[in-house]
PDB file of N, CA and C in Angstrom:
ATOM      1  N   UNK A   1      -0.175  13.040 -27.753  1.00  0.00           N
ATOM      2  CA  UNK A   1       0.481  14.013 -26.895  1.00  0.00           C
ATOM      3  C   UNK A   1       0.506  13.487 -25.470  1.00  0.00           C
ATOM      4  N   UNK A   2       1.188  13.650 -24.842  1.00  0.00           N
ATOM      5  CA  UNK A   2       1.756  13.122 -23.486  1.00  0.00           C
ATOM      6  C   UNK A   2       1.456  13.965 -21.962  1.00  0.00           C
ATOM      7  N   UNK A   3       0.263  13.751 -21.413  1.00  0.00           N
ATOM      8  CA  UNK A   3      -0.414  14.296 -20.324  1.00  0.00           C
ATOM      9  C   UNK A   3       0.291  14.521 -19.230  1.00  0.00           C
ATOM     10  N   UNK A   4      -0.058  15.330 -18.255  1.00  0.00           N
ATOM     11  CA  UNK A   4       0.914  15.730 -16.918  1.00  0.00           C
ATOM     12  C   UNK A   4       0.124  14.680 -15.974  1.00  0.00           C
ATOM     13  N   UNK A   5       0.904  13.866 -15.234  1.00  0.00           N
ATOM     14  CA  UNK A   5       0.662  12.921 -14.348  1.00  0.00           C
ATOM     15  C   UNK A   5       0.077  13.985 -12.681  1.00  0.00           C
ATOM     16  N   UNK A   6      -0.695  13.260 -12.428  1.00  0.00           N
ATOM     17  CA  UNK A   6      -1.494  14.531 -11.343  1.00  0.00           C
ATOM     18  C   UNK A   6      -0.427  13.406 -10.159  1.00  0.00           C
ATOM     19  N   UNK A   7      -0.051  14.799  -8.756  1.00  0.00           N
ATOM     20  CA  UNK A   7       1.318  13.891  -8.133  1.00  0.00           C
ATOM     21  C   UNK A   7       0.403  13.287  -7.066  1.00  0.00           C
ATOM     22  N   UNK A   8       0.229  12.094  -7.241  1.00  0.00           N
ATOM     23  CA  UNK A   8      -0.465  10.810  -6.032  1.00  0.00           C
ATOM     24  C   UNK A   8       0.403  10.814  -5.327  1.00  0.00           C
ATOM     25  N   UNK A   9       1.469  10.456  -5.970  1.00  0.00           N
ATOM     26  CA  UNK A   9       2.776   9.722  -5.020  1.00  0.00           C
ATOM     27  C   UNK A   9       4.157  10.941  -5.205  1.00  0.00           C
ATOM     28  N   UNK A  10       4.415  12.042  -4.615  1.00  0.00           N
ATOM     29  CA  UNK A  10       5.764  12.624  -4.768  1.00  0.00           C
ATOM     30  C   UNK A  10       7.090  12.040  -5.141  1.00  0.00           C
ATOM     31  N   UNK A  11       8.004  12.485  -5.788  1.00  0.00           N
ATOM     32  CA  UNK A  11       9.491  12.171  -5.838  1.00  0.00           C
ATOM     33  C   UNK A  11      10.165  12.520  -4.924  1.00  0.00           C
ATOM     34  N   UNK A  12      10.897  11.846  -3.884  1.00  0.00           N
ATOM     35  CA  UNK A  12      11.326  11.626  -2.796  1.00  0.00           C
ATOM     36  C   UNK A  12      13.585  11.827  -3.135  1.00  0.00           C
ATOM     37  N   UNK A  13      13.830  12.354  -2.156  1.00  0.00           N
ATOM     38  CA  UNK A  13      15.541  12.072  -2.696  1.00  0.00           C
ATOM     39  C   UNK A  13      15.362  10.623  -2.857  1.00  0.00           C
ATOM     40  N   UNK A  14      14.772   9.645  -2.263  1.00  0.00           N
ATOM     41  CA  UNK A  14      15.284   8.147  -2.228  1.00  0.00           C
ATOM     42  C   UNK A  14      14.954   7.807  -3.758  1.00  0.00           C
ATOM     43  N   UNK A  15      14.493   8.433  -4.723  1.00  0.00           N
ATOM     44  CA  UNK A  15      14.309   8.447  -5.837  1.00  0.00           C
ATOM     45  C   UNK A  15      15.100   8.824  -6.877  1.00  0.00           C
ATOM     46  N   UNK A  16      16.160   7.791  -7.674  1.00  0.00           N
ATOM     47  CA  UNK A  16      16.703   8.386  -8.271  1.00  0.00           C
ATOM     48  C   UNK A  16      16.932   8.256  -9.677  1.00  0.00           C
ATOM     49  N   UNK A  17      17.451   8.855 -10.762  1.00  0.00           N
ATOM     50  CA  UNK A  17      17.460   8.908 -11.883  1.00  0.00           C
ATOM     51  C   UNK A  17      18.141   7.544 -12.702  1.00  0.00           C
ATOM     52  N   UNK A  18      17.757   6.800 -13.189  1.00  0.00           N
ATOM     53  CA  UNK A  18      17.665   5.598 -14.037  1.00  0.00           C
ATOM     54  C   UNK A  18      18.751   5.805 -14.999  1.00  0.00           C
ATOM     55  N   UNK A  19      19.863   6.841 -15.464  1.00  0.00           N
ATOM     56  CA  UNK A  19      20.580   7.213 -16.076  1.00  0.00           C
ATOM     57  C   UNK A  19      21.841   7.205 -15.252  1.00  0.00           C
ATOM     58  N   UNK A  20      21.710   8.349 -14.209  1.00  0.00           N
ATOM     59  CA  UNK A  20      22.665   8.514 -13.761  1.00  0.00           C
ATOM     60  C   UNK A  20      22.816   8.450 -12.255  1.00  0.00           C
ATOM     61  N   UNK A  21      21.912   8.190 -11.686  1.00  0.00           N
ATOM     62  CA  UNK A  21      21.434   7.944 -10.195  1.00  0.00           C
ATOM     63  C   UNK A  21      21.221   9.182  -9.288  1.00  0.00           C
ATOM     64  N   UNK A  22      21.626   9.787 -10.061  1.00  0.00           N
ATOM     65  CA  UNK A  22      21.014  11.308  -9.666  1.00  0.00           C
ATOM     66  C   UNK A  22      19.671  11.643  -9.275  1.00  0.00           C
ATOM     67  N   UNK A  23      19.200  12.370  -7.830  1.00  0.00           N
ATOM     68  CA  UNK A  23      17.957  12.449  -7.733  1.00  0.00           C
ATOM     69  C   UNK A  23      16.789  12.740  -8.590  1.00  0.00           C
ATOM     70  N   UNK A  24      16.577  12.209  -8.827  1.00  0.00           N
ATOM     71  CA  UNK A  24      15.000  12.436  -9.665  1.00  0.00           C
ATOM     72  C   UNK A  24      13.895  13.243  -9.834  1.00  0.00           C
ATOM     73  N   UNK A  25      13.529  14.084 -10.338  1.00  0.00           N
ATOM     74  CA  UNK A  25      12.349  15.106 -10.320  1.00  0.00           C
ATOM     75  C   UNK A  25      11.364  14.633 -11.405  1.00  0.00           C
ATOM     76  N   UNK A  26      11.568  13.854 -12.248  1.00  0.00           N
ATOM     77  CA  UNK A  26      10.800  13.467 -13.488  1.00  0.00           C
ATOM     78  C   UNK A  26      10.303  11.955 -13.243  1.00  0.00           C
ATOM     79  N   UNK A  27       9.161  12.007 -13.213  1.00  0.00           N
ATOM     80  CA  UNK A  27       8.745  10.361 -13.256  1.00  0.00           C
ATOM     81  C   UNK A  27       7.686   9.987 -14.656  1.00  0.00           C
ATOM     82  N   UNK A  28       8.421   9.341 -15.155  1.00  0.00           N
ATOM     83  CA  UNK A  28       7.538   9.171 -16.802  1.00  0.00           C
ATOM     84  C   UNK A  28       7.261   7.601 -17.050  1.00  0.00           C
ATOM     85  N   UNK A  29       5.703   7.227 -17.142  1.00  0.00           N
ATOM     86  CA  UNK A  29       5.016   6.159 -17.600  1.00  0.00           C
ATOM     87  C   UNK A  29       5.226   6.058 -18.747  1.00  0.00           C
ATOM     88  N   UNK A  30       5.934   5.018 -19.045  1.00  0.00           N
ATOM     89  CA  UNK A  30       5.566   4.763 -21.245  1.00  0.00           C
ATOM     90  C   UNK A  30       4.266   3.793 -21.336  1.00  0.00           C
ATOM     91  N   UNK A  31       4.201   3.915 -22.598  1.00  0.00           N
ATOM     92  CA  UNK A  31       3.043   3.407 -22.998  1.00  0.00           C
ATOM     93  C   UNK A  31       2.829   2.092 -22.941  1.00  0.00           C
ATOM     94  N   UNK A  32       4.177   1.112 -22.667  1.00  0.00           N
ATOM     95  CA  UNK A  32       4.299  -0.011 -22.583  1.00  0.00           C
ATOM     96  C   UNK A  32       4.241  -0.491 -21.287  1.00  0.00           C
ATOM     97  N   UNK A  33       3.649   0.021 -20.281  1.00  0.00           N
ATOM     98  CA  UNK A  33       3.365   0.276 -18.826  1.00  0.00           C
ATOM     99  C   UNK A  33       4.530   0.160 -17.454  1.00  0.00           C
ATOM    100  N   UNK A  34       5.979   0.292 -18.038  1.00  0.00           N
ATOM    101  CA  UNK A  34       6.844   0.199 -17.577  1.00  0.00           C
ATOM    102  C   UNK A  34       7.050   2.106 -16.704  1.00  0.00           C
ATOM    103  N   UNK A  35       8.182   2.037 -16.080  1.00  0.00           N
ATOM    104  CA  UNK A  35       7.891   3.340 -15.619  1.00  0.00           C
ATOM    105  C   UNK A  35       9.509   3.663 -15.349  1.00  0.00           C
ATOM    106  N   UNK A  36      10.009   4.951 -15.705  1.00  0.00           N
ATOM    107  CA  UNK A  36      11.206   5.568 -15.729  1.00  0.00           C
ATOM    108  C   UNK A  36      11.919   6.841 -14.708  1.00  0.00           C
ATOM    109  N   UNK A  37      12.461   7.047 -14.152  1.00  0.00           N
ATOM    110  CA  UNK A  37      12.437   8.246 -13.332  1.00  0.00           C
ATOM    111  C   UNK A  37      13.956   9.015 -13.878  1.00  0.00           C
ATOM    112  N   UNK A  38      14.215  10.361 -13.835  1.00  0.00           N
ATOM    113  CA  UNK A  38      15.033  11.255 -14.567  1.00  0.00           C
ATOM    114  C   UNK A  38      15.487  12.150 -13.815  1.00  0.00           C
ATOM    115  N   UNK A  39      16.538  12.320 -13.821  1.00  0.00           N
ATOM    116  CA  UNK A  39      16.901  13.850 -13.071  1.00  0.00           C
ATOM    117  C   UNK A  39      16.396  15.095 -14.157  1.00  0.00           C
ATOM    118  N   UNK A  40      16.423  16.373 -13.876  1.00  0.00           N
ATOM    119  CA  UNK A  40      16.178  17.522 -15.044  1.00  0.00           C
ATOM    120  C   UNK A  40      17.147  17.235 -15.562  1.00  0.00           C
ATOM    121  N   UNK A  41      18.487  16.927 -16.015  1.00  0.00           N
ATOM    122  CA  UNK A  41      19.297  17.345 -16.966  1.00  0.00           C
ATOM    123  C   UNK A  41      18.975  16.410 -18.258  1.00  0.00           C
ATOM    124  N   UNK A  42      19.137  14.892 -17.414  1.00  0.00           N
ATOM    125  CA  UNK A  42      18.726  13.593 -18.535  1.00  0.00           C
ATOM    126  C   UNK A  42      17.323  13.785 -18.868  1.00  0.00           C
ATOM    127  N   UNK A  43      16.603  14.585 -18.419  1.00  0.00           N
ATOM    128  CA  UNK A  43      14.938  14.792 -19.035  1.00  0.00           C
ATOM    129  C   UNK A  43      15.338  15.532 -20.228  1.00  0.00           C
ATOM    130  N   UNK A  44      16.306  16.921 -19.777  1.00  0.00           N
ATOM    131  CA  UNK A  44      16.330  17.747 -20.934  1.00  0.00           C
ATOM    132  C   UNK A  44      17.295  17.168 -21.965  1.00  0.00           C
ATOM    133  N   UNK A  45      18.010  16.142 -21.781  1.00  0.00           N
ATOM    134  CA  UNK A  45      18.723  15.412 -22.736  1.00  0.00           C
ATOM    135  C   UNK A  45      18.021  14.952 -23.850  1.00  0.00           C
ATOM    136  N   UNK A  46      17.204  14.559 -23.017  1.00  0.00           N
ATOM    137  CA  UNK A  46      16.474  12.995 -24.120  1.00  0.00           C
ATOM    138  C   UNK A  46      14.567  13.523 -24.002  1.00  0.00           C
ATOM    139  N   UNK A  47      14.474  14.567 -24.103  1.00  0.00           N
ATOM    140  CA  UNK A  47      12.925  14.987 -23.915  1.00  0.00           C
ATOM    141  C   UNK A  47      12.349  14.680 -24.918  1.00  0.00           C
ATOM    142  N   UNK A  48      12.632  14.705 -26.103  1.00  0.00           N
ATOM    143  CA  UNK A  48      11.945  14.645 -27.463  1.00  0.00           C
ATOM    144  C   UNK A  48      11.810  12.821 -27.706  1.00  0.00           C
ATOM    145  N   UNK A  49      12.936  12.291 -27.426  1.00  0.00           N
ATOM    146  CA  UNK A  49      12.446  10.943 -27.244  1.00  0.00           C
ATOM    147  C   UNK A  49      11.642  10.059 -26.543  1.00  0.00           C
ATOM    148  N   UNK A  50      11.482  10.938 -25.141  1.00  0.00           N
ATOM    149  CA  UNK A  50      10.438  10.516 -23.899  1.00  0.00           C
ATOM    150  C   UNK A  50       9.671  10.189 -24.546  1.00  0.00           C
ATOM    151  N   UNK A  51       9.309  11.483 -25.069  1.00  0.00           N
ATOM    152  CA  UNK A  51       7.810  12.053 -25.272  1.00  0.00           C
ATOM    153  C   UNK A  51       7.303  11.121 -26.265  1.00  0.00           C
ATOM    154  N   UNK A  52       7.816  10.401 -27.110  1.00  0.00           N
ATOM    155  CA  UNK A  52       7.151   9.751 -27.694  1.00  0.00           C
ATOM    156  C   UNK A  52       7.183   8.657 -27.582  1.00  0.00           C
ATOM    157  N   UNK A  53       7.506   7.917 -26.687  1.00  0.00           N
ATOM    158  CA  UNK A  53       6.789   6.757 -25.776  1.00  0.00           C
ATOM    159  C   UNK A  53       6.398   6.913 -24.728  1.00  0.00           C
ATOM    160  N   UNK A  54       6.469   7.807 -23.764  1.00  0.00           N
ATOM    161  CA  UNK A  54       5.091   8.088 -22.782  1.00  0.00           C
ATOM    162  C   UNK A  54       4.305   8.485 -22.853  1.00  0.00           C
ATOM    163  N   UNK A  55       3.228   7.825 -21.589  1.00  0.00           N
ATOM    164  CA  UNK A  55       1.493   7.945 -21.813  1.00  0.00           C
ATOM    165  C   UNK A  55       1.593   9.094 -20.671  1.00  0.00           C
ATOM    166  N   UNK A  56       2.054   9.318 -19.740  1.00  0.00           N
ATOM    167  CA  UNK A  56       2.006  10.258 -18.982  1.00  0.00           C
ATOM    168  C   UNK A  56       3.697  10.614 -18.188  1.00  0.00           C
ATOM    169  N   UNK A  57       3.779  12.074 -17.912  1.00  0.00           N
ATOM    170  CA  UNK A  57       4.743  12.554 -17.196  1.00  0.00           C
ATOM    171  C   UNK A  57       4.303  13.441 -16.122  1.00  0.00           C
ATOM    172  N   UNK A  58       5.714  12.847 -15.136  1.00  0.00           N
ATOM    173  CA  UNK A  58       5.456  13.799 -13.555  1.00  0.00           C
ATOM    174  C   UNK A  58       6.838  14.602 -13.345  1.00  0.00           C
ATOM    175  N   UNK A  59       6.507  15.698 -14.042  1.00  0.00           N
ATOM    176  CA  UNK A  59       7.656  16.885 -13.544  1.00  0.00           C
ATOM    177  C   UNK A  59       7.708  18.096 -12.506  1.00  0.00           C
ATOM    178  N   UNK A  60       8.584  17.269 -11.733  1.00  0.00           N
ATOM    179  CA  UNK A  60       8.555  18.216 -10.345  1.00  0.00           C
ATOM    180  C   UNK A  60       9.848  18.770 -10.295  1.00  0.00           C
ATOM    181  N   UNK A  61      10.554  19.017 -11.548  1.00  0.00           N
ATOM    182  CA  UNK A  61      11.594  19.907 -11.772  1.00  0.00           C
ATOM    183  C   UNK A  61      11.189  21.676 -10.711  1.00  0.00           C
ATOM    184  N   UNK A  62      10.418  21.766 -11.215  1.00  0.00           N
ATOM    185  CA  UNK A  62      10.292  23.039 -10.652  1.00  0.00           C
ATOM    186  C   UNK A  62      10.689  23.877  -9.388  1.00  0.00           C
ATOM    187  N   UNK A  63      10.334  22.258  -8.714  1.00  0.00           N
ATOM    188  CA  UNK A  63      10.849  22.125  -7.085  1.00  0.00           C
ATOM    189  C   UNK A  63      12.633  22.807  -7.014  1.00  0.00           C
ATOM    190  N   UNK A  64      13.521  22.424  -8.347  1.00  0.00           N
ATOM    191  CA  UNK A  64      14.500  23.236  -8.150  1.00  0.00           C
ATOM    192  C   UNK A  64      15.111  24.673  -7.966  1.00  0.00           C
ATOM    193  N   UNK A  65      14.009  25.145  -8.079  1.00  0.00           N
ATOM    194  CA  UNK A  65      14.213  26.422  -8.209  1.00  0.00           C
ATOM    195  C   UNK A  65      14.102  27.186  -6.954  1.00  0.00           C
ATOM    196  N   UNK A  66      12.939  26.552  -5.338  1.00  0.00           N
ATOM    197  CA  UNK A  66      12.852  26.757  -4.499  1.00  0.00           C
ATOM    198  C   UNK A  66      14.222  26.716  -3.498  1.00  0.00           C
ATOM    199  N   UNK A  67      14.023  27.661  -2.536  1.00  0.00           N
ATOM    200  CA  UNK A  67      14.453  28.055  -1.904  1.00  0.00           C
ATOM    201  C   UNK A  67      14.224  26.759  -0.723  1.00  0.00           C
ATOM    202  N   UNK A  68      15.544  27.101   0.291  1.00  0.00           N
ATOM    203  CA  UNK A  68      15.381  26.003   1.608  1.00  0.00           C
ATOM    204  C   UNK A  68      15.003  26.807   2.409  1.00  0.00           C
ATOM    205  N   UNK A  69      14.105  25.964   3.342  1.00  0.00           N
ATOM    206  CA  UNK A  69      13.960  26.687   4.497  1.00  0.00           C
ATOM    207  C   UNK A  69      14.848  27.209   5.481  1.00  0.00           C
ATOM    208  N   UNK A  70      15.179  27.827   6.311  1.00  0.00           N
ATOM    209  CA  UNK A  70      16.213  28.473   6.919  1.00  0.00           C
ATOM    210  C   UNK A  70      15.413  28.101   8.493  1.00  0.00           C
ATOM    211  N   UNK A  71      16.970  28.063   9.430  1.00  0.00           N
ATOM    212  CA  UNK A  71      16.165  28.038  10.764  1.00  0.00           C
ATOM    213  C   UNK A  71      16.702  29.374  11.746  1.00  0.00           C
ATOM    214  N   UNK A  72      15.975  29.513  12.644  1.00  0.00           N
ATOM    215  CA  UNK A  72      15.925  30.770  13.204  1.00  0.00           C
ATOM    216  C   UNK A  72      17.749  30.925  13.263  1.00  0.00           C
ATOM    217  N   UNK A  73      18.379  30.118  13.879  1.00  0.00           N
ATOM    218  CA  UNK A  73      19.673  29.936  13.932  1.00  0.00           C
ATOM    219  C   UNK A  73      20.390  30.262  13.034  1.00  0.00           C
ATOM    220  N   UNK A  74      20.505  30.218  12.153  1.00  0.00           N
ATOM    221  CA  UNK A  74      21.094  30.312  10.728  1.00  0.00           C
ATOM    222  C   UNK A  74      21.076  31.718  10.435  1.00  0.00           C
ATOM    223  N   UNK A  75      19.852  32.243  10.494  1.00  0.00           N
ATOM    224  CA  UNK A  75      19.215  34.035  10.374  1.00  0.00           C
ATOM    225  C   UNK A  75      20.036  34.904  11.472  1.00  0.00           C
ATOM    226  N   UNK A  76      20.986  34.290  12.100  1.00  0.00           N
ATOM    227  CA  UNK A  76      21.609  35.578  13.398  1.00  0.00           C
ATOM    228  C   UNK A  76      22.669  35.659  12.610  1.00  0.00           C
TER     229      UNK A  76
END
């Protein structure tokens, strides 16, 4: 089974998806010590195949769901 990578290093926009170059929220180690990065859609594409060659995954999908910060300016 395939462990949640604890985030040392964040996914950055300059980070992008290995598929489609799309920013990246998924960063997945395979077992063969190579390393892959994913946008959510190509994660949810191909998840069942990840998963069984990685030793660990870093999903910071979640981050999509947040809200931007707003500046006082914007609020008038």
């Amino acid at each position: 089974m395939t462990g949640t990578l604890a985030p040392t290093q964040p996914l950055t926009a300059a980070d992008r998806c290995d598929r489609c170059g799309a920013q990246a929220y998924v960063r997945v180690v395979l077992n063969s010590g190579g390393e892959l990065l994913f946008c959510a859609h190509h994660m949810r594409e191909h998840d069942d195949s990840i998963r069984k060659i990685a030793s660990e995954i870093q999903d910071e999908t979640s981050r999509l769901q947040e809200s931007p910060a707003t500046s006082a300016d914007e609020e008038r």
